[in-house]
PDB file of N, CA and C in Angstrom:
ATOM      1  N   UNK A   1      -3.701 -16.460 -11.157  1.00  0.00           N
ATOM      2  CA  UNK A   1      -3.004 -16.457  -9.880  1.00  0.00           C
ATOM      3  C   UNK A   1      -3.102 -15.059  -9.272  1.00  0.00           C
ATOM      4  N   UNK A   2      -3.609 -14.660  -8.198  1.00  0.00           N
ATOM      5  CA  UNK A   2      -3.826 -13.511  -7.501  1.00  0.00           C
ATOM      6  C   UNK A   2      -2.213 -13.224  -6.612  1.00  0.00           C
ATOM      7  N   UNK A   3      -2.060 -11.830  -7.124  1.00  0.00           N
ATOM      8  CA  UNK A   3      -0.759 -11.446  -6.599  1.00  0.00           C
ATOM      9  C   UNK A   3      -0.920 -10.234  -5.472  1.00  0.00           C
ATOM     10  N   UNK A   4      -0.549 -10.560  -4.305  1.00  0.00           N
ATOM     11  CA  UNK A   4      -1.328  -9.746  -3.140  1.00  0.00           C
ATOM     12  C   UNK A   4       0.026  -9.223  -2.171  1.00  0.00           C
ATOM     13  N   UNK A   5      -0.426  -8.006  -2.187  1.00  0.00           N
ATOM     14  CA  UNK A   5       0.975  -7.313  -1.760  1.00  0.00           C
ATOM     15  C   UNK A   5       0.026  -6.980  -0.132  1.00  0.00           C
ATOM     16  N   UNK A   6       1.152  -6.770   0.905  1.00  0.00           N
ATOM     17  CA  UNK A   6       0.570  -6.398   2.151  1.00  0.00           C
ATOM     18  C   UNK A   6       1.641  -5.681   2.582  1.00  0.00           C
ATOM     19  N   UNK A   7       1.665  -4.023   3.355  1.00  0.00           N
ATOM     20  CA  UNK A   7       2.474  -3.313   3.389  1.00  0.00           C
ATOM     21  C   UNK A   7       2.177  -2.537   4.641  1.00  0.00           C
ATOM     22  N   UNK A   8       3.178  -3.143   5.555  1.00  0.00           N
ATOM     23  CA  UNK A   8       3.166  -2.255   7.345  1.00  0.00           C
ATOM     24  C   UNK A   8       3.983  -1.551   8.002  1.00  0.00           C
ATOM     25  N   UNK A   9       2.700  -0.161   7.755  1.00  0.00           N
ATOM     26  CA  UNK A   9       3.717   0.637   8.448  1.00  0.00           C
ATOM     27  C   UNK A   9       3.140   1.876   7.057  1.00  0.00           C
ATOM     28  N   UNK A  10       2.302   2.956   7.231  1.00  0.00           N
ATOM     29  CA  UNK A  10       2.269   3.738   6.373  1.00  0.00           C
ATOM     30  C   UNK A  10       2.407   5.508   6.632  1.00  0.00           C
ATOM     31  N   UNK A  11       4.176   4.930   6.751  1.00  0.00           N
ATOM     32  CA  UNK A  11       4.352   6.752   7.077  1.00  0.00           C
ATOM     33  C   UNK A  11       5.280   7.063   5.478  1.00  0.00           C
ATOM     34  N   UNK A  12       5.950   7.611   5.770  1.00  0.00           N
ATOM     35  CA  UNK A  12       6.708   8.184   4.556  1.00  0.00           C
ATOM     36  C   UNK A  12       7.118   7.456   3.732  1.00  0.00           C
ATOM     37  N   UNK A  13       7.658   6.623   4.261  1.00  0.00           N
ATOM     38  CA  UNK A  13       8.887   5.271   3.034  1.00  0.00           C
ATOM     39  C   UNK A  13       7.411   4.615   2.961  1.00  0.00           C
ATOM     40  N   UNK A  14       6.451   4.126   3.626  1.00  0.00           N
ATOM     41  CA  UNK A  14       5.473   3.102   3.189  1.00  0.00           C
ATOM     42  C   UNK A  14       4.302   3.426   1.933  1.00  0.00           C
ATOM     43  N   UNK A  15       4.409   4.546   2.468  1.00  0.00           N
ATOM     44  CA  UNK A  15       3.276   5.673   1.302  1.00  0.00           C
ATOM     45  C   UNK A  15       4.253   5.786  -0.054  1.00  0.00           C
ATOM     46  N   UNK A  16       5.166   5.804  -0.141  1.00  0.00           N
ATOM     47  CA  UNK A  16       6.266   6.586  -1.198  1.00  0.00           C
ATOM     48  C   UNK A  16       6.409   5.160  -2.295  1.00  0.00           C
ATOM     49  N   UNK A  17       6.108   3.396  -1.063  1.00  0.00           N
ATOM     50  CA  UNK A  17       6.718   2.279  -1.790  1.00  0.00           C
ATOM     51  C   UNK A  17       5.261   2.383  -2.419  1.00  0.00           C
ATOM     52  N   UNK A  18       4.165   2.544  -1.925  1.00  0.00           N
ATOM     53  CA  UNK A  18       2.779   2.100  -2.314  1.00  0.00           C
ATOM     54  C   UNK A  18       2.442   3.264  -3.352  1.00  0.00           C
ATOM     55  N   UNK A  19       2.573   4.494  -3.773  1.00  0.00           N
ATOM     56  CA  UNK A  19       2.933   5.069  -4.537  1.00  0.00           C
ATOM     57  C   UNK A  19       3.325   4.468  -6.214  1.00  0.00           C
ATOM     58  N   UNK A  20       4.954   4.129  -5.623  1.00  0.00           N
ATOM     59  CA  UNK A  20       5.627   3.690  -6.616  1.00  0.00           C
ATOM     60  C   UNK A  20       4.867   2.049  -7.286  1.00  0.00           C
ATOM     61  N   UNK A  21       4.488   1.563  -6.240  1.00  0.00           N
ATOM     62  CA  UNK A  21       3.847   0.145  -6.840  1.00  0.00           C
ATOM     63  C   UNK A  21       2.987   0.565  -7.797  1.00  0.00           C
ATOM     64  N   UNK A  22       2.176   1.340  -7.339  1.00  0.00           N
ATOM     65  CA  UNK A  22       0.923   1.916  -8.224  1.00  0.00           C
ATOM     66  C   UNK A  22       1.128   2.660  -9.525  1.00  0.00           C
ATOM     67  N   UNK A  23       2.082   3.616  -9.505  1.00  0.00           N
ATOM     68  CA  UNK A  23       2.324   3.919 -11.022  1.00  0.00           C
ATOM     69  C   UNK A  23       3.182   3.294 -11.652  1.00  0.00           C
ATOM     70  N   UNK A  24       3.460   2.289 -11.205  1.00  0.00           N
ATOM     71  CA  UNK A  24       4.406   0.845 -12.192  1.00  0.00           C
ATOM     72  C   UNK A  24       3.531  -0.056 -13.023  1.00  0.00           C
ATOM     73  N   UNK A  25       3.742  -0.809 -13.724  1.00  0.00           N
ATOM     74  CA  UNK A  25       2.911  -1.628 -14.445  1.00  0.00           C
ATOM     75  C   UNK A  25       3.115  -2.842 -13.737  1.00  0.00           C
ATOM     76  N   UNK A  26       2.373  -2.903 -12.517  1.00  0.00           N
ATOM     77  CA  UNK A  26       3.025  -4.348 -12.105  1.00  0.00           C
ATOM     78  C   UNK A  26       1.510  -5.136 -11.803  1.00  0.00           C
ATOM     79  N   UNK A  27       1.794  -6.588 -11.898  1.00  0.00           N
ATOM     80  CA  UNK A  27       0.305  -7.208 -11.573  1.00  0.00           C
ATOM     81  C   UNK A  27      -0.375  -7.658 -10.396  1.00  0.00           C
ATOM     82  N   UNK A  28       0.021  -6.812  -9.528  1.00  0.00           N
ATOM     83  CA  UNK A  28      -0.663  -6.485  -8.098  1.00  0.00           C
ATOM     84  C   UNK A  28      -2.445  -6.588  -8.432  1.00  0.00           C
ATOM     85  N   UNK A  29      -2.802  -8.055  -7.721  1.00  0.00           N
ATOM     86  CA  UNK A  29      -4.789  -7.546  -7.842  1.00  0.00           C
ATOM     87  C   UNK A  29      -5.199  -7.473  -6.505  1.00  0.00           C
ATOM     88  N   UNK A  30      -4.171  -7.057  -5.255  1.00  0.00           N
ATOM     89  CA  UNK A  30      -4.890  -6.554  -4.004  1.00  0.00           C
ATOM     90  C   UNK A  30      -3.820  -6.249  -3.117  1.00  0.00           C
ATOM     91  N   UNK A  31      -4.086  -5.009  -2.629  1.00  0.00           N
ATOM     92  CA  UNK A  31      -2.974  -4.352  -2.307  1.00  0.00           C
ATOM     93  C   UNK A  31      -4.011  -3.842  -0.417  1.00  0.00           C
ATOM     94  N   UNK A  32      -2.900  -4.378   0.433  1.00  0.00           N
ATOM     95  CA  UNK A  32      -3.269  -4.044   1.961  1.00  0.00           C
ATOM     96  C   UNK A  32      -2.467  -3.187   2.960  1.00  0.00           C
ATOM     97  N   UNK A  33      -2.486  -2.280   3.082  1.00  0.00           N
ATOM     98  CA  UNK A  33      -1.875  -1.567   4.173  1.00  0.00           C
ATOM     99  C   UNK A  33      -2.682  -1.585   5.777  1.00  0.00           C
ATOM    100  N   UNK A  34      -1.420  -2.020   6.116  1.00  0.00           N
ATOM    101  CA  UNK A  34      -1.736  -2.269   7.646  1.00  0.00           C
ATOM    102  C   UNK A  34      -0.473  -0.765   8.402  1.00  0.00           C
ATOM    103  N   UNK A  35      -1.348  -0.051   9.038  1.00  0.00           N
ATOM    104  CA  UNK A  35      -1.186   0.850  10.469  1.00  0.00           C
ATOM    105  C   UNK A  35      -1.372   0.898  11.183  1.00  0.00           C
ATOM    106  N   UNK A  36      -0.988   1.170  12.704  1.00  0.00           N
ATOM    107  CA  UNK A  36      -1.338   1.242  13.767  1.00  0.00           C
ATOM    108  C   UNK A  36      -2.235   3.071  14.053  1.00  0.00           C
ATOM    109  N   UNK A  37      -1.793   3.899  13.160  1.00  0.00           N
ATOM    110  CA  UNK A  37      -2.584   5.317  13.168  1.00  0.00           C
ATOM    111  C   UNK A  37      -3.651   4.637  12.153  1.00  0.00           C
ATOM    112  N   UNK A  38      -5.166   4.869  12.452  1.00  0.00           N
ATOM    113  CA  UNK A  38      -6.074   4.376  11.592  1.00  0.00           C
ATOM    114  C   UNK A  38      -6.436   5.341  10.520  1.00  0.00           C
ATOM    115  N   UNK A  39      -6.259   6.456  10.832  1.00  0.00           N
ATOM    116  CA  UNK A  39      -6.312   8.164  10.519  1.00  0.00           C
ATOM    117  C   UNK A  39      -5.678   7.829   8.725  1.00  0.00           C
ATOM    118  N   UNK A  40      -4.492   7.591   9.152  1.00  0.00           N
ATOM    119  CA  UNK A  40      -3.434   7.579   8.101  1.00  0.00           C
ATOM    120  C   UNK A  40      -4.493   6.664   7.124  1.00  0.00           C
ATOM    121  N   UNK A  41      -5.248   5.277   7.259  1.00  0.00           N
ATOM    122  CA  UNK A  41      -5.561   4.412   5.744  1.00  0.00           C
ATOM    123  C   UNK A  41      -6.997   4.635   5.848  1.00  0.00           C
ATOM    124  N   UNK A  42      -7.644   5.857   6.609  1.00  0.00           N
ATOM    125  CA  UNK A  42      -9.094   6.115   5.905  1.00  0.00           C
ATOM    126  C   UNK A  42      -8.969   7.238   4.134  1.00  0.00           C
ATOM    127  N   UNK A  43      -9.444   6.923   3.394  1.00  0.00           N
ATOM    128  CA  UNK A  43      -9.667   7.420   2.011  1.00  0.00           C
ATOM    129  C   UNK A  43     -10.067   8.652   2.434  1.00  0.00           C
ATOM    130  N   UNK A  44      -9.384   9.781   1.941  1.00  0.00           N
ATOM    131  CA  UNK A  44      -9.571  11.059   2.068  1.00  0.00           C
ATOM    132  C   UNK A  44     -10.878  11.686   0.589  1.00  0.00           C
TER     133      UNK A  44
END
């Protein structure tokens, strides 16, 4: 079963939840952030 998280809005609290998802042991297999700044979800 694919567990798919989608998360809008990536300023402080959105970055901080997506963060925390990530160093949790949780079984997230696709994770989406949606912004209106495009800046903010290009991979640095």
């Amino acid at each position: 079963m694919n567990k798919k998280v989608v998360l809008i809005g990536c300023g402080n609290v959105g970055m901080s939840y997506t963060y925390a998802l990530l160093n949790q042991k949780t079984f997230v297999n696709e994770l989406v952030l949606i912004d209106l700044d495009t800046k903010k979800l290009k991979e640095k």
